[in-house]
Protein backbone atom coordinates (compact mmCIF):
# COMPACT_ATOMS: atom_id res chain seq x y z
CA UNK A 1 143.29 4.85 174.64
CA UNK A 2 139.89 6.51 175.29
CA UNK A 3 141.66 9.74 174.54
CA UNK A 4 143.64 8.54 171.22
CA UNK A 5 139.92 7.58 169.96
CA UNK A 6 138.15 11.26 170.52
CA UNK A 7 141.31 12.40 168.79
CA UNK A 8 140.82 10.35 165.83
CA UNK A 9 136.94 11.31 165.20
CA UNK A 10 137.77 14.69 166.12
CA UNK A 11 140.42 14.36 163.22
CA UNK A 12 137.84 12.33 161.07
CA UNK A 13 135.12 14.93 161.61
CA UNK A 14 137.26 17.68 160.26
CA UNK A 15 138.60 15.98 157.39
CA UNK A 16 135.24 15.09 156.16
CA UNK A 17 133.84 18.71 157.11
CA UNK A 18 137.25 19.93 154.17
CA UNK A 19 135.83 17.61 152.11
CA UNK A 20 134.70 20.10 149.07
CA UNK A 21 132.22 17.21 147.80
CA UNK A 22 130.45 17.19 151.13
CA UNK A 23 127.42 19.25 151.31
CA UNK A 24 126.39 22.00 153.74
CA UNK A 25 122.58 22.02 153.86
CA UNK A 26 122.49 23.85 157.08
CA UNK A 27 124.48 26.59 158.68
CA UNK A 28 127.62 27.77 156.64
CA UNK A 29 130.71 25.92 155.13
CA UNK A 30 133.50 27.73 157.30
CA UNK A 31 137.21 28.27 155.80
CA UNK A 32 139.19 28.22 158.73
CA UNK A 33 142.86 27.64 158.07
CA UNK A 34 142.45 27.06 154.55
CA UNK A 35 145.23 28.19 152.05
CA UNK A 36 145.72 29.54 148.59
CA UNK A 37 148.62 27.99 147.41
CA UNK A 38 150.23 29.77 143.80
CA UNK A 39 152.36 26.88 142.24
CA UNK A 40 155.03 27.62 139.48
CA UNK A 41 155.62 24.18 137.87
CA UNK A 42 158.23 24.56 135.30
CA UNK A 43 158.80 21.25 133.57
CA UNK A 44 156.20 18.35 133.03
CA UNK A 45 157.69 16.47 135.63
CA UNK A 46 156.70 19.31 138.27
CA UNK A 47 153.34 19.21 136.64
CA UNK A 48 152.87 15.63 137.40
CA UNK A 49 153.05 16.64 140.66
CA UNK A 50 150.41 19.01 140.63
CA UNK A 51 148.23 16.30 139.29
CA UNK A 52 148.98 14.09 141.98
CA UNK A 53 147.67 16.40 144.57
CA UNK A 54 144.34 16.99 142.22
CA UNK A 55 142.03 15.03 144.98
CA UNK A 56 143.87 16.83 147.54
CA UNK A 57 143.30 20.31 146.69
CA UNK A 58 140.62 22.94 144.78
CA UNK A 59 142.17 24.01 141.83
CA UNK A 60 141.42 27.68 141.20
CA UNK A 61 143.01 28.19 137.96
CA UNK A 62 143.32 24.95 135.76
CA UNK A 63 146.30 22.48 135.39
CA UNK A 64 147.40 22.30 131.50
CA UNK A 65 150.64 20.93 129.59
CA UNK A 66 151.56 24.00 129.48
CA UNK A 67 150.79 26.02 132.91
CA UNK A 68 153.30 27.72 134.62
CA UNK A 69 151.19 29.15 137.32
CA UNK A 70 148.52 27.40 139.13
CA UNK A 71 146.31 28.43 142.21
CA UNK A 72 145.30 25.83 145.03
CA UNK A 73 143.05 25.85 147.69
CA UNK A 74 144.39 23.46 150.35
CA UNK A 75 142.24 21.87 153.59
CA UNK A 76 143.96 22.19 156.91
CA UNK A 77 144.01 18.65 157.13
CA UNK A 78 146.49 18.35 153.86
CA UNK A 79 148.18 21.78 154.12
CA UNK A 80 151.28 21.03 155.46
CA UNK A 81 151.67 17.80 153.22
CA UNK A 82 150.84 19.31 150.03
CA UNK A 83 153.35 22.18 151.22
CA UNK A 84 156.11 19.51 151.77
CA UNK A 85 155.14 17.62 148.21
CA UNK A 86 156.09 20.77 146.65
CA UNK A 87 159.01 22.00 148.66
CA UNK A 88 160.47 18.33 148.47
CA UNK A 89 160.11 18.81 144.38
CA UNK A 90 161.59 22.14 144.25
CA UNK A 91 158.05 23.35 143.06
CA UNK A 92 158.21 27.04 143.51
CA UNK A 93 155.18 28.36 145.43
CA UNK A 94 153.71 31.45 147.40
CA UNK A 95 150.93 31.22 149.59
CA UNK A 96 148.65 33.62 148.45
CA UNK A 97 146.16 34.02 151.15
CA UNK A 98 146.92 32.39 154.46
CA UNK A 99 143.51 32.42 156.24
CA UNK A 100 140.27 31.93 153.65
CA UNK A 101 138.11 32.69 156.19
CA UNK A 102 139.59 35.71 156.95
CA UNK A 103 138.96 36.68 153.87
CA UNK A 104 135.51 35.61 153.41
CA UNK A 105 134.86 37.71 156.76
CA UNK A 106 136.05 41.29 154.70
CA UNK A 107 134.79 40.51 151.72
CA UNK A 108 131.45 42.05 151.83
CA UNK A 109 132.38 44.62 154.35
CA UNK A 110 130.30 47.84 152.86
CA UNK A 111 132.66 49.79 151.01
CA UNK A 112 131.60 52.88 152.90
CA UNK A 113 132.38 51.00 156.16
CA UNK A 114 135.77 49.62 155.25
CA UNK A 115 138.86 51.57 157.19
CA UNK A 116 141.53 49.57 156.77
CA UNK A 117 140.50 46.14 158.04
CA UNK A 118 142.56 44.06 154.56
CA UNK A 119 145.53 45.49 157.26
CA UNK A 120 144.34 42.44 158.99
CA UNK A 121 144.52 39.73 156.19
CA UNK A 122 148.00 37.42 156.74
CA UNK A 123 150.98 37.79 155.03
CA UNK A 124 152.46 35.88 152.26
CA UNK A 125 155.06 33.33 152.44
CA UNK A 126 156.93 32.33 149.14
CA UNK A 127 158.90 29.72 147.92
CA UNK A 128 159.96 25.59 149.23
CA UNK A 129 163.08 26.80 150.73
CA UNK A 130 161.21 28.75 153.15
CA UNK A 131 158.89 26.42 153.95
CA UNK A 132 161.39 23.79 154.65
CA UNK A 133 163.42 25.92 156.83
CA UNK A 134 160.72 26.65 158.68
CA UNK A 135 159.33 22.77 158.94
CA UNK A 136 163.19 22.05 159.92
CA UNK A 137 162.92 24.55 162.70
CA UNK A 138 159.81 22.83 163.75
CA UNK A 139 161.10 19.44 163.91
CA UNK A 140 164.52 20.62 165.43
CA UNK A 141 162.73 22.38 168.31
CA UNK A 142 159.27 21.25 168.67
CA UNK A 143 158.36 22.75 172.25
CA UNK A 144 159.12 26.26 170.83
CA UNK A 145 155.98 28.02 169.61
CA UNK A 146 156.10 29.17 166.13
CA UNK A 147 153.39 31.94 164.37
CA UNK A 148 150.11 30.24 162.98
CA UNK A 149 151.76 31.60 159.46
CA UNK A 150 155.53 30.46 158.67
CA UNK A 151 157.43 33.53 158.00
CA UNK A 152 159.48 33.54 154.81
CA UNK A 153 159.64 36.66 151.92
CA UNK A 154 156.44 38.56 152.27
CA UNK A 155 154.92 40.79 149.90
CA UNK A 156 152.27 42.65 151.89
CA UNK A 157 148.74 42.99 150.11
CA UNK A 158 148.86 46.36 149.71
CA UNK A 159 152.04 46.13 146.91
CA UNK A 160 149.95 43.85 145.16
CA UNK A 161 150.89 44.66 141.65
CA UNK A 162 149.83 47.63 139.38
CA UNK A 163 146.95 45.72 137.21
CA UNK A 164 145.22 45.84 140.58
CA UNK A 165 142.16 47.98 140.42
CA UNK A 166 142.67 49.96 143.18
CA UNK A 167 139.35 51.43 145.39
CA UNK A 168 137.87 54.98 144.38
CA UNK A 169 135.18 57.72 145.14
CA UNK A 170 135.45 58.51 141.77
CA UNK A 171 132.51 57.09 140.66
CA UNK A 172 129.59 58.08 142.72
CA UNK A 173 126.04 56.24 142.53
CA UNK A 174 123.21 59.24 141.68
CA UNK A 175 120.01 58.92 144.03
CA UNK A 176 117.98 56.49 142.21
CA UNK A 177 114.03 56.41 142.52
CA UNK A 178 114.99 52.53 142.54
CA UNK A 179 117.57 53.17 145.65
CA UNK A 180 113.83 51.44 148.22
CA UNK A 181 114.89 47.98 146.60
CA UNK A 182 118.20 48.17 148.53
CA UNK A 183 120.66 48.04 145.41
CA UNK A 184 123.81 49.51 145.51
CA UNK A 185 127.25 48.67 145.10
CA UNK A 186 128.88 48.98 147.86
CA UNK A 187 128.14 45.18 148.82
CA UNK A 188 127.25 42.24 147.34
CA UNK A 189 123.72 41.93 146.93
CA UNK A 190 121.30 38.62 146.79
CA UNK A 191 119.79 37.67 143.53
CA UNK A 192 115.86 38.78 145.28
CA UNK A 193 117.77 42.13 145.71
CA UNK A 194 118.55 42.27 142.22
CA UNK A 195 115.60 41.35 140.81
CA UNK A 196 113.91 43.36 143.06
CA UNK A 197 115.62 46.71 141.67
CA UNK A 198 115.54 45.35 138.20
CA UNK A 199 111.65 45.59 138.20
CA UNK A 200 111.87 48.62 139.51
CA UNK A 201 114.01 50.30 136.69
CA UNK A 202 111.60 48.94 134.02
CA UNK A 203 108.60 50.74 136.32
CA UNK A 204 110.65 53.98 136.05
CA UNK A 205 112.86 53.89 133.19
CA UNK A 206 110.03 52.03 131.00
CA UNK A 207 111.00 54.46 127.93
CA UNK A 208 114.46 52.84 127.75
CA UNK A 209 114.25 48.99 129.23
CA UNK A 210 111.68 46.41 129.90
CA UNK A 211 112.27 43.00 131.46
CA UNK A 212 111.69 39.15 129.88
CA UNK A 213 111.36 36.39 131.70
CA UNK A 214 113.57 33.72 130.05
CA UNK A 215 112.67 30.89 132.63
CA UNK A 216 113.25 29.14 136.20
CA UNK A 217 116.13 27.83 137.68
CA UNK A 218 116.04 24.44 138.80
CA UNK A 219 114.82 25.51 141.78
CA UNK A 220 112.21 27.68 140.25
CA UNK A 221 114.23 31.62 140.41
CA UNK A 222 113.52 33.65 137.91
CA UNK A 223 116.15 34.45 135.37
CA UNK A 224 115.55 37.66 133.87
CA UNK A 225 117.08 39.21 130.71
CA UNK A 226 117.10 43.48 130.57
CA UNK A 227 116.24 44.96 127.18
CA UNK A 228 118.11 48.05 127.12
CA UNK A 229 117.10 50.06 123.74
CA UNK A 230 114.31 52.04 121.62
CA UNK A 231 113.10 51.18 118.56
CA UNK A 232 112.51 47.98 117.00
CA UNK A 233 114.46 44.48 117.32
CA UNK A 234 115.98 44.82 113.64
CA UNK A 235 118.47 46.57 115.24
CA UNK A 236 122.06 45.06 115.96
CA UNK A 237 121.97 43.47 119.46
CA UNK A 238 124.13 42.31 121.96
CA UNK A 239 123.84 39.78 124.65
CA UNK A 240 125.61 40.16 128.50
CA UNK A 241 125.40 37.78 130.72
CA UNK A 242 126.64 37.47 134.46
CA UNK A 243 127.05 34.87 136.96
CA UNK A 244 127.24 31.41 135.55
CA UNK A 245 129.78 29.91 138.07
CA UNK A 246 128.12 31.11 141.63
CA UNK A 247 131.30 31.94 143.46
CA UNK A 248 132.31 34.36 140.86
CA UNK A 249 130.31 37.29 142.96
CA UNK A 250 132.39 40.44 141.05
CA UNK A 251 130.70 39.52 137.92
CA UNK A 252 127.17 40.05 138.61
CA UNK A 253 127.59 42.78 140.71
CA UNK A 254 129.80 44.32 137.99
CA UNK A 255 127.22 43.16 135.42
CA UNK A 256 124.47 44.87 137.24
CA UNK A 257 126.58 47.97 137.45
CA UNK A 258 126.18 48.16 133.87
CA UNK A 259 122.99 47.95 133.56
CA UNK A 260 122.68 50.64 135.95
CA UNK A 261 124.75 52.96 134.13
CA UNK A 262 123.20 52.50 131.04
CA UNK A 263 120.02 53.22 131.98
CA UNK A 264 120.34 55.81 134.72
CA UNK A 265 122.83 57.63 133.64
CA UNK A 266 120.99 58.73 130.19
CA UNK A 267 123.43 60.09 127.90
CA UNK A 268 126.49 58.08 128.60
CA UNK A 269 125.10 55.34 126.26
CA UNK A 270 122.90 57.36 123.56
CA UNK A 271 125.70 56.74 120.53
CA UNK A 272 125.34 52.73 121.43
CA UNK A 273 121.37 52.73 122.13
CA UNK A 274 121.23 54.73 118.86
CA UNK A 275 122.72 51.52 117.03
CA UNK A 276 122.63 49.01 119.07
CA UNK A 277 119.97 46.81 121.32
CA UNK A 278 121.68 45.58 124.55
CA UNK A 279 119.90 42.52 126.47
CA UNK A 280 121.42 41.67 130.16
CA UNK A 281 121.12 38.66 132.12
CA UNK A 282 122.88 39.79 135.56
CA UNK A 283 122.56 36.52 137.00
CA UNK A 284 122.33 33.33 135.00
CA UNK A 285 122.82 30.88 137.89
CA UNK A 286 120.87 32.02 140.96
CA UNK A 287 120.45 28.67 142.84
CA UNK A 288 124.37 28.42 142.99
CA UNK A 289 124.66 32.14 143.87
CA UNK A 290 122.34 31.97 146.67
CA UNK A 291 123.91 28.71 147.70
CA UNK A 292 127.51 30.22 148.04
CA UNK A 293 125.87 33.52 149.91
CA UNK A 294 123.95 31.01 152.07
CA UNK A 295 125.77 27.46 152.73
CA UNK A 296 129.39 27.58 151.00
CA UNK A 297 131.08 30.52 149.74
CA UNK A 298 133.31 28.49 146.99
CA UNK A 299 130.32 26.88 145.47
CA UNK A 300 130.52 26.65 141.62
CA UNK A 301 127.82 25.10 139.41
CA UNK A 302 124.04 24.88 139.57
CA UNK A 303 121.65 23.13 141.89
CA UNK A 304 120.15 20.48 139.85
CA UNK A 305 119.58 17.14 140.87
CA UNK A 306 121.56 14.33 140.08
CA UNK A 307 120.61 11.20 141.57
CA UNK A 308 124.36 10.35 142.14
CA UNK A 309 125.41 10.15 145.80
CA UNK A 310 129.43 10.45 147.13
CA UNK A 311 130.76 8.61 149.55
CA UNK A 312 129.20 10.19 152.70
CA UNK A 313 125.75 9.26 150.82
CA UNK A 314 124.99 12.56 149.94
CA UNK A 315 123.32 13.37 146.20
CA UNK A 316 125.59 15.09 144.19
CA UNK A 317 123.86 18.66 143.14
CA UNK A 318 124.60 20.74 140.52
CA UNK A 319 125.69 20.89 136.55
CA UNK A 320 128.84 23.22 135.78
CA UNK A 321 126.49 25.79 133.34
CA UNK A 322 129.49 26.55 131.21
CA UNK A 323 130.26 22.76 130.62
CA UNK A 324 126.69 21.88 129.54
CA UNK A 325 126.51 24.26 126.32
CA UNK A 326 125.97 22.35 123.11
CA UNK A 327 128.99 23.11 120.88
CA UNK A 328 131.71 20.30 121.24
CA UNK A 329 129.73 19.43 124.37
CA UNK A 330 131.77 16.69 126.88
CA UNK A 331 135.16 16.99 124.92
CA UNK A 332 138.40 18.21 126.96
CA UNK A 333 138.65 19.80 130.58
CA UNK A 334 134.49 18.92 131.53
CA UNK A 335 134.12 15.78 133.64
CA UNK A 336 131.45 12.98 133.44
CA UNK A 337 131.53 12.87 137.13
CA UNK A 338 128.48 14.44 138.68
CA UNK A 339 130.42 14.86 142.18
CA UNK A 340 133.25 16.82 140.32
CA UNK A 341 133.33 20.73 140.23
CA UNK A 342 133.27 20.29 136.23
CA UNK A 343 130.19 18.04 135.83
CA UNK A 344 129.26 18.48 132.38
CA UNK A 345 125.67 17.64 132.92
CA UNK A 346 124.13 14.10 131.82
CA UNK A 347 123.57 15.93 127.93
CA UNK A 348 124.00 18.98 126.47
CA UNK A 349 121.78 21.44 127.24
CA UNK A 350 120.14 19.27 130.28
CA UNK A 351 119.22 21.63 133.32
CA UNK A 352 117.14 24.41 132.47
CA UNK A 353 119.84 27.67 133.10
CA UNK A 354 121.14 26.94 129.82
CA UNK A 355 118.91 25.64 127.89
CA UNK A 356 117.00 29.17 128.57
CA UNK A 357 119.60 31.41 127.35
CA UNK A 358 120.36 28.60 124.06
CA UNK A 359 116.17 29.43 123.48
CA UNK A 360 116.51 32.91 123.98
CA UNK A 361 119.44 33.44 121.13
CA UNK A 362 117.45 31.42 119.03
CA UNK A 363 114.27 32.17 119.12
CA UNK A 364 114.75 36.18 119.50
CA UNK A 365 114.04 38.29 116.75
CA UNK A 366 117.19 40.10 117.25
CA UNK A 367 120.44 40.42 115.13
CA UNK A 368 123.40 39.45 117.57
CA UNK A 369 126.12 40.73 116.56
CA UNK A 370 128.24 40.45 120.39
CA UNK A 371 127.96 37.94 123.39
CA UNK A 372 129.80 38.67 126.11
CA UNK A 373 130.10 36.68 129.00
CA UNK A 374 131.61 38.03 132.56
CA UNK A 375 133.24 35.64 134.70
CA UNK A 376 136.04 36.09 137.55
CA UNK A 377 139.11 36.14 137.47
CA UNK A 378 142.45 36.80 135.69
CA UNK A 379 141.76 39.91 133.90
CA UNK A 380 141.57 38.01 130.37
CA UNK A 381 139.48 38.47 126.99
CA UNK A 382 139.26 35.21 125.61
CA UNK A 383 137.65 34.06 122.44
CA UNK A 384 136.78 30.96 120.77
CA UNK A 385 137.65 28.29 120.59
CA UNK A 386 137.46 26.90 124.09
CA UNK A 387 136.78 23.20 122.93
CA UNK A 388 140.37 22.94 121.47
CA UNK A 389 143.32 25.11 121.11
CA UNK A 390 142.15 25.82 117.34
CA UNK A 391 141.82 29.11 115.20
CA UNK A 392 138.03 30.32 114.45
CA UNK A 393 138.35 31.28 110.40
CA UNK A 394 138.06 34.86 111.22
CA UNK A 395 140.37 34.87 113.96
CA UNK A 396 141.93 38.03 113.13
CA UNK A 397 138.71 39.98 113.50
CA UNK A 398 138.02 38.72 116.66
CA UNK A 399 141.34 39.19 118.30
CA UNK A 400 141.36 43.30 116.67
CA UNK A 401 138.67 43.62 118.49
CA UNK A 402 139.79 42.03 121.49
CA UNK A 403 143.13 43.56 121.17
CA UNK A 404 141.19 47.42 120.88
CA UNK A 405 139.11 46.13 124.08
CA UNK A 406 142.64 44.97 125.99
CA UNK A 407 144.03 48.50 124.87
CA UNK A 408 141.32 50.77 125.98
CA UNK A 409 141.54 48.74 129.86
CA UNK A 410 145.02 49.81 130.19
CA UNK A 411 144.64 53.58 128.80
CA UNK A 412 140.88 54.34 130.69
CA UNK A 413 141.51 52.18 133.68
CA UNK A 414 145.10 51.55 134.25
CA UNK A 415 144.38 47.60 134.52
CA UNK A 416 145.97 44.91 132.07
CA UNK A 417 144.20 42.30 130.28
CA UNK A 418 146.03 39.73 128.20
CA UNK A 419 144.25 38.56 125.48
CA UNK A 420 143.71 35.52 123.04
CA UNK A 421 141.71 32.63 122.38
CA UNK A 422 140.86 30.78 125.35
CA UNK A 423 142.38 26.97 124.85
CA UNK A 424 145.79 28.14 123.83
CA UNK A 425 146.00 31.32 126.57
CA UNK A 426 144.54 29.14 129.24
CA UNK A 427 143.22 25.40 128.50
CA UNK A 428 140.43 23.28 126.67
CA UNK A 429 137.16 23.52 128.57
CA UNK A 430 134.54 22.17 125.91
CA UNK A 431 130.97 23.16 126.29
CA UNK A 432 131.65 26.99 127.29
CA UNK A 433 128.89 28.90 126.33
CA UNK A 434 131.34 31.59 123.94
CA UNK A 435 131.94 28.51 121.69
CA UNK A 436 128.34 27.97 121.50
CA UNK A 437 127.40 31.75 120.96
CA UNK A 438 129.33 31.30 118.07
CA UNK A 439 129.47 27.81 116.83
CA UNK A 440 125.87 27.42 117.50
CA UNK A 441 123.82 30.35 117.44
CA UNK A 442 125.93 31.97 115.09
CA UNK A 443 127.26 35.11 116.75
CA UNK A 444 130.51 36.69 115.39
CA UNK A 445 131.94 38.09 118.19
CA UNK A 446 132.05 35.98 121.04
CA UNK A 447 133.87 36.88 124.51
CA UNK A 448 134.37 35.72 127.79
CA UNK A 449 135.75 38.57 130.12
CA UNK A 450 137.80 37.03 133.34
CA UNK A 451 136.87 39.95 135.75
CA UNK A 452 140.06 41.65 138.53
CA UNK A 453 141.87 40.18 140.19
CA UNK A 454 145.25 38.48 139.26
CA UNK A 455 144.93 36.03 142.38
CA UNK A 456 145.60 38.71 145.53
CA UNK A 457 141.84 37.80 146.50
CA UNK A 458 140.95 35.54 143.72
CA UNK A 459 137.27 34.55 143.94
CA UNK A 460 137.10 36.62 147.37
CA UNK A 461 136.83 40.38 145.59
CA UNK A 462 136.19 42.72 148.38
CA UNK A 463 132.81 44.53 147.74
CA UNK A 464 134.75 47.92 147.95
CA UNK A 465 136.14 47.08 144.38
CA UNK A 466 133.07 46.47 143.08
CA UNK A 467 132.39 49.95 141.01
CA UNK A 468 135.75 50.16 139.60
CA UNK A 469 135.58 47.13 138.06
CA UNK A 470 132.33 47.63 136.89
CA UNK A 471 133.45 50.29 135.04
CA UNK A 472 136.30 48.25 133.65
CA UNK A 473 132.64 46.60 131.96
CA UNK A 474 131.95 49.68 130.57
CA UNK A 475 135.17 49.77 128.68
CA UNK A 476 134.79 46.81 127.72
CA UNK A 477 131.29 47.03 126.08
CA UNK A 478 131.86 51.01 124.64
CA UNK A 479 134.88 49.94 122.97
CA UNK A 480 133.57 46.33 121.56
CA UNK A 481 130.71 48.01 120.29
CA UNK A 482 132.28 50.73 118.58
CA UNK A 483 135.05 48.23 116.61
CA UNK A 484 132.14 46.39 115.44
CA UNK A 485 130.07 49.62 114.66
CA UNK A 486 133.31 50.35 112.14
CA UNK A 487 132.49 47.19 110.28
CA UNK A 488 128.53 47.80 109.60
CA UNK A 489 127.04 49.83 106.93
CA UNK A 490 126.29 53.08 107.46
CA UNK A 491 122.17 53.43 108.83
């Protein structure tokens, strides 16, 4: 009996320890064991079954009416019974990483370091009729040991399909005077890293970018906006930011990558600079960023308080940035819940992360004529309107654009990027800050960018990717700049 009861709080301990709403203040979150699931639901009915495992699971990529592929991260504790849910309502699925720990682990291997070690990330298993073969084997003989990983069709990592962006020397980092601040791309670096080498390039490249400080995090970081440009502020402008869900790493390091080539590499940007005023904010959520490098990797929204506590009596912490922008604020796909991954905050505009970048784009004497927002991942170019699956009234500009950007990818970079408006290509998620770009501070063109991959590593990028998709930025900002250049009068 004694024994059955040490089972059962064992048991209890590591349910509650999967829990995602249950806070790590101490130590690290680890992964062990946990699963990305890729779910092909092809009717409503298989759907419904999705939503039934919604407490049961992390939903990478968002359920819709419509979805025909969704991502799930799965708990050891519910693993095998989500698996059977599915294969028991011939839901198609492949498990697309088998060990998230594993992955965390390589992630941030230096690029210059890495030989080979994704050899050692598990193999895929796809489709219920594996899985229930295997689970049949299991019950049928249950003293017969059986891999950690059920065996089934594999596709190893290393055929992951050709939108991958695969690694490169191609693109080698010049010594920079700013190279003491410990910036580079080879790894992820931490937001004091970043800022660090950010002051740095305005010391030494003070002819071609200065620094603003926009405002403090909730817990007081700095969030600093690059002006990249000469001249005067009646110029066209553009607005990058980076980083406003924290577990999305690729897209401040990618972000920051731009910035570095446009002002280090003098030249490559001249015909834009000429134009154009460019102002980057690498990282526009650095309490959740730090967090996720710190406590738990798949941390998503901000640090604020909430006064709310869950179940274990722990406060809730932390708004979902790009659910608290004020255009359509708290409509579809942003929850009320301030436990919930989507918490759209308690008003629009209520933690200080966003309302820094809303005072920024308002206040500014600057023409915007572009916001882009980077996030990860899908490889997407999405424009408004998020809110609703609506049309904007100048729709067609905005997907030519889009459509040049989604070209250029595939011809420069070999990588494809579907494009569209983002309720109809993906799902309603009101209070995104592209809708309020444009619905509120009046910006024409208006993008979010989902960052590589397709789902092979999903949020878990390894660091050795990092300058070849920063480059896919690049391509994205030369070419978005130059369509809109083609519509402005002649200076």
């Amino acid at each position: 009996m004694m024994i059955l009861l040490v089972i059962n709080l064992v048991l209890t301990v590591v349910n509650v320890l999967s829990t995602p709403e249950i806070e790590i203040s101490v130590g690290k979150r680890l992964y062990n064991d946990y699963q990305v699931l890729r779910a092909y639901p092809v009717d409503d009915s298989q759907r419904s079954v999705l939503l039934l495992l919604e407490d049961d699971v992390d939903m990478w990529t968002d359920l819709t009416p419509n979805s025909t592929s969704v991502d799930l991260m799965v708990g050891p504790s519910h693993v095998t019974r989500v698996k059977e849910m599915l294969a028991f309502n011939l839901v198609n699925f492949q498990v697309m990483i088998a060990d998230l720990q594993t992955n965390i682990n390589l992630e941030n291997v230096d690029a210059l370091d890495y030989e080979g070690l994704d050899k050692k990330r598990d193999k895929r298993q796809n489709g219920p009729l594996d899985f229930l073969l295997e689970r049949t084997r299991q019950i049928l003989n249950p003293v017969v040991r059986r891999p950690r990983h059920q065996s089934g069709t594999v596709r190893n990592q290393s055929q992951s399909s050709a939108n991958y962006p695969q690694p490169s020397n191609s693109y080698p980092t010049p010594v920079s005077p700013c190279a003491k601040s410990g910036m580079n791309w080879n790894q992820y670096q931490s937001h004091k890293t970043m800022t660090s080498w950010m002051k740095c390039l305005a010391t030494n490249f003070s002819h071609r970018m200065s620094l603003i400080n926009i405002g403090k995090s909730s817990e007081g970081r700095p969030l600093i906006v690059a002006r990249v440009g000469t001249g005067q502020n009646e110029k066209p402008a553009v607005f990058i930011d980076g980083g406003i869900h924290a577990r999305e790493w690729a897209s401040p390091a990618a972000v920051t990558f731009l910035l570095h080539k446009m002002v280090e590499n003098q030249g490559d940007y001249d015909n834009i600079l000429n134009r154009f005023t460019v102002y980057i904010l690498p990282m526009a959520n650095p309490d959740g960023y730090e967090y996720s490098r710190n406590h738990d990797r798949m941390w998503r929204k901000t640090r604020s308080k909430s006064g709310v506590k869950n179940l274990f009596g722990q406060e809730c912490h932390g708004v979902d940035p790009n659910r608290n922008f004020g255009y359509f604020w708290g409509g579809y796909g942003a929850s009320d819940n301030p436990c919930k991954e989507t918490f759209r905050g308690k008003s629009a505009f209520s933690i200080p992360e966003t309302r820094a970048i809303r005072d920024f784009l308002l206040q500014t004497k600057a023409d915007f004529k572009l916001y882009l927002t980077f996030h990860t991942y899908g490889q997407y170019i999405l424009y408004p309107w998020g809110y609703d699956a609506l049309d904007t009234r100048d729709v067609r500009d905005l997907k030519r654009v889009g459509e040049a950007t989604g070209n250029a990818l595939r011809r420069q970079n070999g990588v494809k990027y579907e494009v569209g408006s983002a309720a109809k290509m993906l799902y309603p998620a009101s209070g995104g800050s592209d809708d309020w770009a444009k619905g509120g501070a009046g910006i024409k063109y208006s993008y979010t960018v989902e960052l590589p991959d397709t789902g092979d590593y999903g949020f878990l990028l390894p660091a050795r990717f990092i300058k070849n998709v920063g480059v896919q930025t690049e391509t994205v900002l030369k070419t978005m700049v130059t369509e809109i250049m083609k519509t402005l009068p002649e200076s």
